[in-house]
N, C-alpha and C. Protein backbone atom coordinates (compact mmCIF):
# COMPACT_ATOMS: atom_id res chain seq x y z
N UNK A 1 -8.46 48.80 5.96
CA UNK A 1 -7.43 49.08 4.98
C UNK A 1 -7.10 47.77 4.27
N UNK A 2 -6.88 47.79 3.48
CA UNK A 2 -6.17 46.25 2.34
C UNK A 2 -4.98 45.63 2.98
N UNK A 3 -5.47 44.70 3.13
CA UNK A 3 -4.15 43.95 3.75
C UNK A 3 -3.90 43.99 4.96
N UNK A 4 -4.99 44.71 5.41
CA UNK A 4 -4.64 44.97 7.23
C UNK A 4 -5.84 44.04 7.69
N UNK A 5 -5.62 42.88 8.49
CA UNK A 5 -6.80 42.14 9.07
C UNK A 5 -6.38 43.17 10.63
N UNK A 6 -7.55 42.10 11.33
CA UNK A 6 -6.93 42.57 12.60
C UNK A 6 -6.16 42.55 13.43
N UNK A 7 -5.70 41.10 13.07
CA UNK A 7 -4.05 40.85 13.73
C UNK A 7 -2.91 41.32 13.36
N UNK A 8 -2.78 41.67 12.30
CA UNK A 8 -2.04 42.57 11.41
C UNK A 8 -1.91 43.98 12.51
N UNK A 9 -3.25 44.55 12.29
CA UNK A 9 -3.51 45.56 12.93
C UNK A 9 -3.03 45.62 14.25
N UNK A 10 -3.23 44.77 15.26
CA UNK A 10 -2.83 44.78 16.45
C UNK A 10 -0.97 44.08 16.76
N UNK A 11 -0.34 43.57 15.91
CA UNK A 11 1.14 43.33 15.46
C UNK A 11 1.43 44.59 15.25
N UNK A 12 0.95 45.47 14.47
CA UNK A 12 1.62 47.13 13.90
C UNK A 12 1.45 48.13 15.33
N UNK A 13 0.13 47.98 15.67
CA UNK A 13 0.25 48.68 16.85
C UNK A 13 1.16 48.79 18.06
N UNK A 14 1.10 47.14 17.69
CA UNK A 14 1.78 46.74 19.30
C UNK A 14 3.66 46.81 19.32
N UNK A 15 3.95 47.15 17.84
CA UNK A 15 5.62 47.80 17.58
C UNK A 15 5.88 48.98 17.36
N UNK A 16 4.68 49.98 16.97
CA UNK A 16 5.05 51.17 16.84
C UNK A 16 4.23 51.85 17.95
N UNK A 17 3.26 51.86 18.11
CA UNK A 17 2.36 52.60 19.35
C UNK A 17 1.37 53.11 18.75
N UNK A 18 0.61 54.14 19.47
CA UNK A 18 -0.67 54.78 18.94
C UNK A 18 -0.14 56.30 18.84
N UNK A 19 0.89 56.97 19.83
CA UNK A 19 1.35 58.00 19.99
C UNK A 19 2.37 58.36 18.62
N UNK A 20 1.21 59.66 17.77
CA UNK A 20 2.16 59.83 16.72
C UNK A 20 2.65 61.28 16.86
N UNK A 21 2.76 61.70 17.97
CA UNK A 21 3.29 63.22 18.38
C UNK A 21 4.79 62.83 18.44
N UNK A 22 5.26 61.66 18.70
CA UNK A 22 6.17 61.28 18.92
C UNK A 22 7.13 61.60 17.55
N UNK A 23 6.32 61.40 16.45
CA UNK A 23 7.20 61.93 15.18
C UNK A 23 7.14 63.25 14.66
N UNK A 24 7.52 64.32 14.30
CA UNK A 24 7.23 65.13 13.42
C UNK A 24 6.68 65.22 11.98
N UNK A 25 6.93 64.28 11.70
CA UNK A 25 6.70 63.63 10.27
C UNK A 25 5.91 62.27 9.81
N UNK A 26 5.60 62.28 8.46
CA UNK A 26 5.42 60.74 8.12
C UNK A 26 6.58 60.51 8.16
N UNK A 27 7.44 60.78 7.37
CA UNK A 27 9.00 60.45 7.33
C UNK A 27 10.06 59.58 8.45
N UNK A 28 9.69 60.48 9.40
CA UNK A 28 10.42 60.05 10.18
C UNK A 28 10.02 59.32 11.16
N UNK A 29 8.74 58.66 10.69
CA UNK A 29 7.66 57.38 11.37
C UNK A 29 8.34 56.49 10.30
N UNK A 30 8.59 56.60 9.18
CA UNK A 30 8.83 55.58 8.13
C UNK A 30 10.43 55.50 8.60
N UNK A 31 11.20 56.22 9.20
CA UNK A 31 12.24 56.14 8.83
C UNK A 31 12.64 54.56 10.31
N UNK A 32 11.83 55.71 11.23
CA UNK A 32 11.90 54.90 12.85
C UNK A 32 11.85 53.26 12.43
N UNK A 33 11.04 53.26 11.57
CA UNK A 33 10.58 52.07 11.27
C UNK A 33 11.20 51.26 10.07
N UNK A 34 12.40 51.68 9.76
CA UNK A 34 13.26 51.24 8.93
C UNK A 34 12.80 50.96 7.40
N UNK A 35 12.14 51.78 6.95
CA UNK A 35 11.14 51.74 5.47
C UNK A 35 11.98 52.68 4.53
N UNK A 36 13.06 53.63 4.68
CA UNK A 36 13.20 54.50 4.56
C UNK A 36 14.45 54.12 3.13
N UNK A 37 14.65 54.25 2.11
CA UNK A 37 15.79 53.87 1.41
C UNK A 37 17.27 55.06 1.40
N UNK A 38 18.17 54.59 1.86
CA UNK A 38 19.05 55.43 1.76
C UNK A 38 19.96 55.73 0.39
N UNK A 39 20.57 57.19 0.47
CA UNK A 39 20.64 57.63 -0.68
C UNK A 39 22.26 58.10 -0.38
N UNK A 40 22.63 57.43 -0.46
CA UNK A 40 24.08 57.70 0.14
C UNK A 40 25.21 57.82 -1.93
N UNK A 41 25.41 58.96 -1.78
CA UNK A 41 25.81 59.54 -3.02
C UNK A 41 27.24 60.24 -2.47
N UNK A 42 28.65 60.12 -2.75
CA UNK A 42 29.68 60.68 -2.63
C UNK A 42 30.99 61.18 -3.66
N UNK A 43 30.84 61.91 -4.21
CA UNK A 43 31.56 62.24 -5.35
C UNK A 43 31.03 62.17 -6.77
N UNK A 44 29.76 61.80 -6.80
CA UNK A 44 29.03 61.43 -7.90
C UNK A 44 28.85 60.04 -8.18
N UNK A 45 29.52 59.14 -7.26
CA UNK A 45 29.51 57.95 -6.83
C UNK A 45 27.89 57.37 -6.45
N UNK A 46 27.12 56.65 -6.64
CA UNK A 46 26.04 55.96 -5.72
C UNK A 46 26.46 54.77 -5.29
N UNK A 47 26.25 54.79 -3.71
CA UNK A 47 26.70 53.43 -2.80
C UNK A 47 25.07 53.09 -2.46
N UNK A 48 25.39 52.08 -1.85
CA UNK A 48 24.26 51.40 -1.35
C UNK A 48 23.00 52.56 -0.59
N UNK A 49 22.08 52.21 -1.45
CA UNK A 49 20.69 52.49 -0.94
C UNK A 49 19.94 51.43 -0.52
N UNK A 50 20.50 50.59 0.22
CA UNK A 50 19.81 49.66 1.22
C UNK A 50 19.06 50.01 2.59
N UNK A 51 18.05 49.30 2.52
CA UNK A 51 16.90 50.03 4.05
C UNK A 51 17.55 49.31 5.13
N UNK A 52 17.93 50.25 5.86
CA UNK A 52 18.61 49.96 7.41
C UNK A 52 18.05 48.67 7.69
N UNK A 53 18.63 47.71 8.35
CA UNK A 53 18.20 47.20 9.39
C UNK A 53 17.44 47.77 10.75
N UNK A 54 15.87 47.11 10.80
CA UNK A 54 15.16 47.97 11.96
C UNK A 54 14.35 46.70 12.67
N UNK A 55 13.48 46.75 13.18
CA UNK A 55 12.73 46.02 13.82
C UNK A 55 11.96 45.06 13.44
N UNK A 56 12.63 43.93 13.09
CA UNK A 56 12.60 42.45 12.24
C UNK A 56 11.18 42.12 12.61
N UNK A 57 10.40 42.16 13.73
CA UNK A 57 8.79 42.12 13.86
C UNK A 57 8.17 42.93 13.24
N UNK A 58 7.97 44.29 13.18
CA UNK A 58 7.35 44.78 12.62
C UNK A 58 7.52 45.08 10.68
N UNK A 59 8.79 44.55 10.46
CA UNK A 59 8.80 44.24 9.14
C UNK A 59 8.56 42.75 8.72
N UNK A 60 8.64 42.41 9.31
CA UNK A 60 7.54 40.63 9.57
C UNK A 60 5.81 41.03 8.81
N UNK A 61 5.87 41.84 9.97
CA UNK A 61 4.21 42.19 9.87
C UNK A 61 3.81 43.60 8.60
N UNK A 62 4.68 43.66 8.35
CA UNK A 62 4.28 44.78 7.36
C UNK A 62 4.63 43.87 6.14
N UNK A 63 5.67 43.18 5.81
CA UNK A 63 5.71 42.17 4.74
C UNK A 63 4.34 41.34 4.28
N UNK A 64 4.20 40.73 5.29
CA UNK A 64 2.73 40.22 5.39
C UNK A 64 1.53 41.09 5.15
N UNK A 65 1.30 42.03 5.60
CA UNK A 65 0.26 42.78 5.07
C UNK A 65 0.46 43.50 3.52
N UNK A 66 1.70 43.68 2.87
CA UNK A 66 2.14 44.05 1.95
C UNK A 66 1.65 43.77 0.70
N UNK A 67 1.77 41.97 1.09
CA UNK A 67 1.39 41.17 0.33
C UNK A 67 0.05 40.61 0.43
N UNK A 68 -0.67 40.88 0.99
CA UNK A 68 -1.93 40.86 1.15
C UNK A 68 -2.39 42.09 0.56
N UNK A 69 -2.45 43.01 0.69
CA UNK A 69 -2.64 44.18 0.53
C UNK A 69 -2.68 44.10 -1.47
N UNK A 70 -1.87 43.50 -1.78
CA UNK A 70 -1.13 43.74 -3.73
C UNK A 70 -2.22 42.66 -4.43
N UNK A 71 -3.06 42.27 -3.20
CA UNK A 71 -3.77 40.94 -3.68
C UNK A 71 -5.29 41.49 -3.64
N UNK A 72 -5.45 42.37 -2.73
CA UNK A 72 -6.68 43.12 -3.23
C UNK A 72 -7.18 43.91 -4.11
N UNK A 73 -8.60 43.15 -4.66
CA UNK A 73 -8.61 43.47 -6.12
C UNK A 73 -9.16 45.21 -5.82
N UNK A 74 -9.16 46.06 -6.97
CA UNK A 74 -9.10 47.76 -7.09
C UNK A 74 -8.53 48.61 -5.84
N UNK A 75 -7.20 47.97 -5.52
CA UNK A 75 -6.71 48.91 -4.26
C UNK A 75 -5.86 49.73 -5.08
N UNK A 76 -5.08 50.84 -4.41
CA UNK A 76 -4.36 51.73 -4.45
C UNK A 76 -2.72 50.70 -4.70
N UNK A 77 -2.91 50.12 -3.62
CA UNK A 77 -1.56 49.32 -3.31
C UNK A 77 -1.30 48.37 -4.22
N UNK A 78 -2.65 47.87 -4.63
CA UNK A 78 -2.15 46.83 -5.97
C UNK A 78 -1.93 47.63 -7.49
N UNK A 79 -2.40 48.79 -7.40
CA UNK A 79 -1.93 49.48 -8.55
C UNK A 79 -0.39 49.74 -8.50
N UNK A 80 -0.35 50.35 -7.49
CA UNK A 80 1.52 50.51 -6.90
C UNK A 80 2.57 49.22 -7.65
N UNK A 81 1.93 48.54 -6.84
CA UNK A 81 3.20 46.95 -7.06
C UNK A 81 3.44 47.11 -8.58
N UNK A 82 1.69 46.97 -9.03
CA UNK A 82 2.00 46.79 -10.37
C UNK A 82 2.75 47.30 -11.14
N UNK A 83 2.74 48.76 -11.14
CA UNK A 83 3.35 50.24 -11.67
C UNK A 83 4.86 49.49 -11.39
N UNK A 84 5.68 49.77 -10.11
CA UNK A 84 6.78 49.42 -9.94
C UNK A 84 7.24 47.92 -10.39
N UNK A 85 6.65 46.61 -10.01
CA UNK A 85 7.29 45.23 -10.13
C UNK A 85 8.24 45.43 -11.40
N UNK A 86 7.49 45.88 -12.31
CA UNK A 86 7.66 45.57 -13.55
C UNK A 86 9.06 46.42 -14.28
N UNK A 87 9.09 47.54 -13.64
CA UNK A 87 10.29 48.13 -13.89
C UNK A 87 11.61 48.03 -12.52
N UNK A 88 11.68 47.65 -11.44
CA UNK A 88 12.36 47.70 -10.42
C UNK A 88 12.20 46.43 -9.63
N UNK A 89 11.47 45.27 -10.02
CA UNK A 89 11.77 43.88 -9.64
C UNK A 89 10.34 43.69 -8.40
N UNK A 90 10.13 42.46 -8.29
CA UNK A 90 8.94 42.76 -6.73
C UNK A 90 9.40 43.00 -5.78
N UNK A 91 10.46 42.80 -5.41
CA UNK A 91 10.63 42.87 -3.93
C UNK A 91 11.08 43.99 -3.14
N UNK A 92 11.40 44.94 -4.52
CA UNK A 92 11.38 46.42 -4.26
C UNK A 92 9.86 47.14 -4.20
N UNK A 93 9.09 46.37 -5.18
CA UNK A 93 8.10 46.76 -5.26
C UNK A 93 7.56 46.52 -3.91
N UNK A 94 7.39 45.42 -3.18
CA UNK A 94 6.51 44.93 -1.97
C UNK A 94 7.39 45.95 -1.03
N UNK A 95 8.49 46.94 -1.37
CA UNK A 95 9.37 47.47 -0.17
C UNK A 95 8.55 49.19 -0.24
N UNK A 96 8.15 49.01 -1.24
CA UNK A 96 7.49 50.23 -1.53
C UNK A 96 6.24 50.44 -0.77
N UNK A 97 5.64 49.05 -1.09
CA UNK A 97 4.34 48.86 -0.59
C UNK A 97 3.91 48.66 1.38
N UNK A 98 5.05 48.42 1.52
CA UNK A 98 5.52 48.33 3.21
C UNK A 98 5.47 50.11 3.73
N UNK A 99 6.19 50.68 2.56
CA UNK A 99 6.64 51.84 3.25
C UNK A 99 4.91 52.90 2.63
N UNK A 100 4.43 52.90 1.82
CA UNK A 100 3.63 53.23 2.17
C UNK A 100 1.99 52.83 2.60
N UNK A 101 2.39 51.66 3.02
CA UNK A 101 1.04 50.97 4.15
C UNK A 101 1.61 52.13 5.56
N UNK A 102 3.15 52.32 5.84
CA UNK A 102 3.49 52.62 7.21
C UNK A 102 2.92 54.22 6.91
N UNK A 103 2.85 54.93 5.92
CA UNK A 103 2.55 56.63 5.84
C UNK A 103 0.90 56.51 5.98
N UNK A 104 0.38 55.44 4.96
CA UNK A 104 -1.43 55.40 5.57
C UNK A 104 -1.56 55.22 6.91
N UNK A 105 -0.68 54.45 7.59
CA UNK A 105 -0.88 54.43 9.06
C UNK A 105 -0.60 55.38 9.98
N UNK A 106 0.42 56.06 9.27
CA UNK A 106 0.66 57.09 10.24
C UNK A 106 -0.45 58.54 10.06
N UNK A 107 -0.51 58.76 8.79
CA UNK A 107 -1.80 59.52 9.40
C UNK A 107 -3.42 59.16 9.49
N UNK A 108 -3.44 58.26 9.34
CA UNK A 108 -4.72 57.91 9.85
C UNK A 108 -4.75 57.99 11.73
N UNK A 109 -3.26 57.39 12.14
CA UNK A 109 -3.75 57.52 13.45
C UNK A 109 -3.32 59.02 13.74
N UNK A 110 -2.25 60.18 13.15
CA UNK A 110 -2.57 61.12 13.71
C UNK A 110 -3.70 61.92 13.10
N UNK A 111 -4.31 61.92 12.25
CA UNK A 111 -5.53 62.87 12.24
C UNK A 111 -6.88 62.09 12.89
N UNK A 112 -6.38 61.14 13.43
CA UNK A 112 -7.71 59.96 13.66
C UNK A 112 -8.71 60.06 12.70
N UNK A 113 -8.46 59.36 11.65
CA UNK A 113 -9.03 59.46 10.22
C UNK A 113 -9.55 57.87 9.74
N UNK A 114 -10.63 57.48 9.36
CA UNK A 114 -10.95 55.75 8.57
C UNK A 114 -9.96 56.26 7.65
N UNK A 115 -9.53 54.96 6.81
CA UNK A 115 -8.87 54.46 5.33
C UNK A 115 -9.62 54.68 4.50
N UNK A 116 -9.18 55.61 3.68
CA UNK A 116 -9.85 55.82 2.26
C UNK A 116 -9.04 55.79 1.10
N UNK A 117 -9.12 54.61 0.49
CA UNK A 117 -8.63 54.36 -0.53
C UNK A 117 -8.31 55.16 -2.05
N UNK A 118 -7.58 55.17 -2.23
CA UNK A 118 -7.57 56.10 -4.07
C UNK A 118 -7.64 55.42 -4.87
N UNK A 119 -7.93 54.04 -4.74
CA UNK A 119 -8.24 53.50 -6.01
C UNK A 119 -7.23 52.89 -7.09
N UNK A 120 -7.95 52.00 -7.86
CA UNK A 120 -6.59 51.26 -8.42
C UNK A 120 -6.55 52.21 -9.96
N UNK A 121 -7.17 52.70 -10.12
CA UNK A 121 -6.91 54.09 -11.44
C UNK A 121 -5.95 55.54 -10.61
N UNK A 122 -6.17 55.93 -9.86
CA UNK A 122 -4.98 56.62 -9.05
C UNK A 122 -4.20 57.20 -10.37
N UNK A 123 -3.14 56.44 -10.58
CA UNK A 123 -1.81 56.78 -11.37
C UNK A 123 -2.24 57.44 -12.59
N UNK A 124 -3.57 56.57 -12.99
CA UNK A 124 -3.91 57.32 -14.57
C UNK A 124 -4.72 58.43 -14.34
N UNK A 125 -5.51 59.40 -12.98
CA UNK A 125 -5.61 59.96 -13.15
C UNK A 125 -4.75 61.16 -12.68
N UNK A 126 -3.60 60.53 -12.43
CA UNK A 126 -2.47 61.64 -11.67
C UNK A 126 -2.39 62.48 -12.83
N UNK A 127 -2.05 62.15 -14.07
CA UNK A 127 -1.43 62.85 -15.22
C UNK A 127 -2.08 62.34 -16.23
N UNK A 128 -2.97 62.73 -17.06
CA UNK A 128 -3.52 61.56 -17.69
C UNK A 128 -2.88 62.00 -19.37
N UNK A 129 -2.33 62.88 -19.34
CA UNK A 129 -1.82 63.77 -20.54
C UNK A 129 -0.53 62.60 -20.75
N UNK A 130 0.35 62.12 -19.87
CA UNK A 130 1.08 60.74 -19.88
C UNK A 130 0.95 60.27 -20.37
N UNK A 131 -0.30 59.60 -19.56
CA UNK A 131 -0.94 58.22 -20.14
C UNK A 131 -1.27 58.06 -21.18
N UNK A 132 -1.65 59.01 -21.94
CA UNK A 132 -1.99 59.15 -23.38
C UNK A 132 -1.17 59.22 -24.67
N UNK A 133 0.52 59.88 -23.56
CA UNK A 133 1.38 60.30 -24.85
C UNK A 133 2.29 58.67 -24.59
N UNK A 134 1.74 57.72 -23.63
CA UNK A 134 2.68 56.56 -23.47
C UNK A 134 1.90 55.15 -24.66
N UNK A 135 1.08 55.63 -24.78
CA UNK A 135 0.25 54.50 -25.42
C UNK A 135 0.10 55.13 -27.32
N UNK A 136 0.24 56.17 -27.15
CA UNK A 136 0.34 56.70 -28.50
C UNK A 136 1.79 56.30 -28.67
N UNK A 137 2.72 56.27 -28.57
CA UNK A 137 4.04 56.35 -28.28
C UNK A 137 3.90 54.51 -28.65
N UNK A 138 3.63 53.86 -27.69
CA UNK A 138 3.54 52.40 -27.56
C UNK A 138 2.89 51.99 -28.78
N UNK A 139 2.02 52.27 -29.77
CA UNK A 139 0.94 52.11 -30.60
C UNK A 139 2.03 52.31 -31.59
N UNK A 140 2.37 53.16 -31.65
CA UNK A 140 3.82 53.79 -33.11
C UNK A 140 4.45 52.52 -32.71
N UNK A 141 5.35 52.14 -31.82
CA UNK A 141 6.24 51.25 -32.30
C UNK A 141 5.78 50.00 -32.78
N UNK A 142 4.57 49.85 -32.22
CA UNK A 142 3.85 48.93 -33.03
C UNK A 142 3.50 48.61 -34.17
N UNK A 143 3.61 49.95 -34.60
CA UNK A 143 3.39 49.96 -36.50
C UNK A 143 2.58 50.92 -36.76
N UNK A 144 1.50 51.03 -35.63
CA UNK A 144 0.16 51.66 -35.97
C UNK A 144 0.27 53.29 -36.16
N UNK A 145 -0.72 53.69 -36.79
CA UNK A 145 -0.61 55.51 -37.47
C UNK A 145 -2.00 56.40 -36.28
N UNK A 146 -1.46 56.73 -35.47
CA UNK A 146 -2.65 57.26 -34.30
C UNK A 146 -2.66 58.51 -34.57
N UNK A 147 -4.34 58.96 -34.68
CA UNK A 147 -4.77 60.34 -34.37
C UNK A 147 -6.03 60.08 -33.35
N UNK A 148 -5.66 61.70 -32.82
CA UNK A 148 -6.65 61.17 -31.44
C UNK A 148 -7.75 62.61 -31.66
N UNK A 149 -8.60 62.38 -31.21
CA UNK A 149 -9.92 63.37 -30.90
C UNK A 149 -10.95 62.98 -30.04
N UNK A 150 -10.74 64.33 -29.64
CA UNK A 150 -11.34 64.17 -28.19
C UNK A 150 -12.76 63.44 -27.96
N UNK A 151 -13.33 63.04 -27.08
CA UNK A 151 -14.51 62.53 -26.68
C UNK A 151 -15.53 63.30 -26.86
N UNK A 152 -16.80 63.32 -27.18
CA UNK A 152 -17.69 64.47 -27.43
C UNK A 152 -18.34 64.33 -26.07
């Protein structure tokens, strides 16, 4: 996986376990593991959505792989950072990237599955009808007069 050497690997193991019956969820593997952002809303009020305090080692070690991980070139994870840094700051971004290194981990070890990456195009092919109306969109304010037709 990106960003996971093997010491990495054996630091993650050795704070969360191998036993993922133990959770019902990715969720609540992410949550155990303090990745989880809270959404604490009261009256129409928003208070702090700060991630619990959890287990200062294993967010040691997931920081570290985080950032390793945003540094590998055509990953999934470095598309992520990118997508987010830029609108929500890095260090939300690298919080993102923590929390889902911890969901690849969690099911890889419960389906006992290798890492298979989606790639650093991912996002553009989530929706690509977006991507198209964001750059046409981006192109206008630029000045420019866009018509589009399709690819033969």
């Amino acid at each position: 996986m990106a960003g996971v050497g093997e010491r990495g690997a054996r630091a993650l193991l050795a704070e969360t376990g191998t036993d993922m019956s133990r959770f019902p969820t990715h969720k609540d593997f992410a949550s155990g593991a303090g990745r989880c952002p809270g959404n604490h809303e009261s009256a129409g009020k928003r208070k702090s959505g700060k991630t619990p305090a959890a287990n200062r080692h294993l967010d040691a070690v997931l920081t570290e792989m985080a950032h390793a991980a945003v540094r590998t070139k055509n990953s999934y994870f470095k598309a992520q950072y990118h997508r987010l840094a830029g609108r929500r700051g890095k260090k939300r971004a690298i919080g993102a990237v923590k929390h889902s290194l911890l969901v690849t981990v969690y099911f890889m070890l419960r389906d006992n599955k290798p890492y298979k990456d989606l790639g650093v195009d991912y996002f553009d092919k989530l929706n690509p009808q977006q991507r198209i109306r964001y750059h046409v969109r981006r192109l206008q304010e630029l000045g420019q007069e866009v018509e589009l037709k399709p690819a033969a």
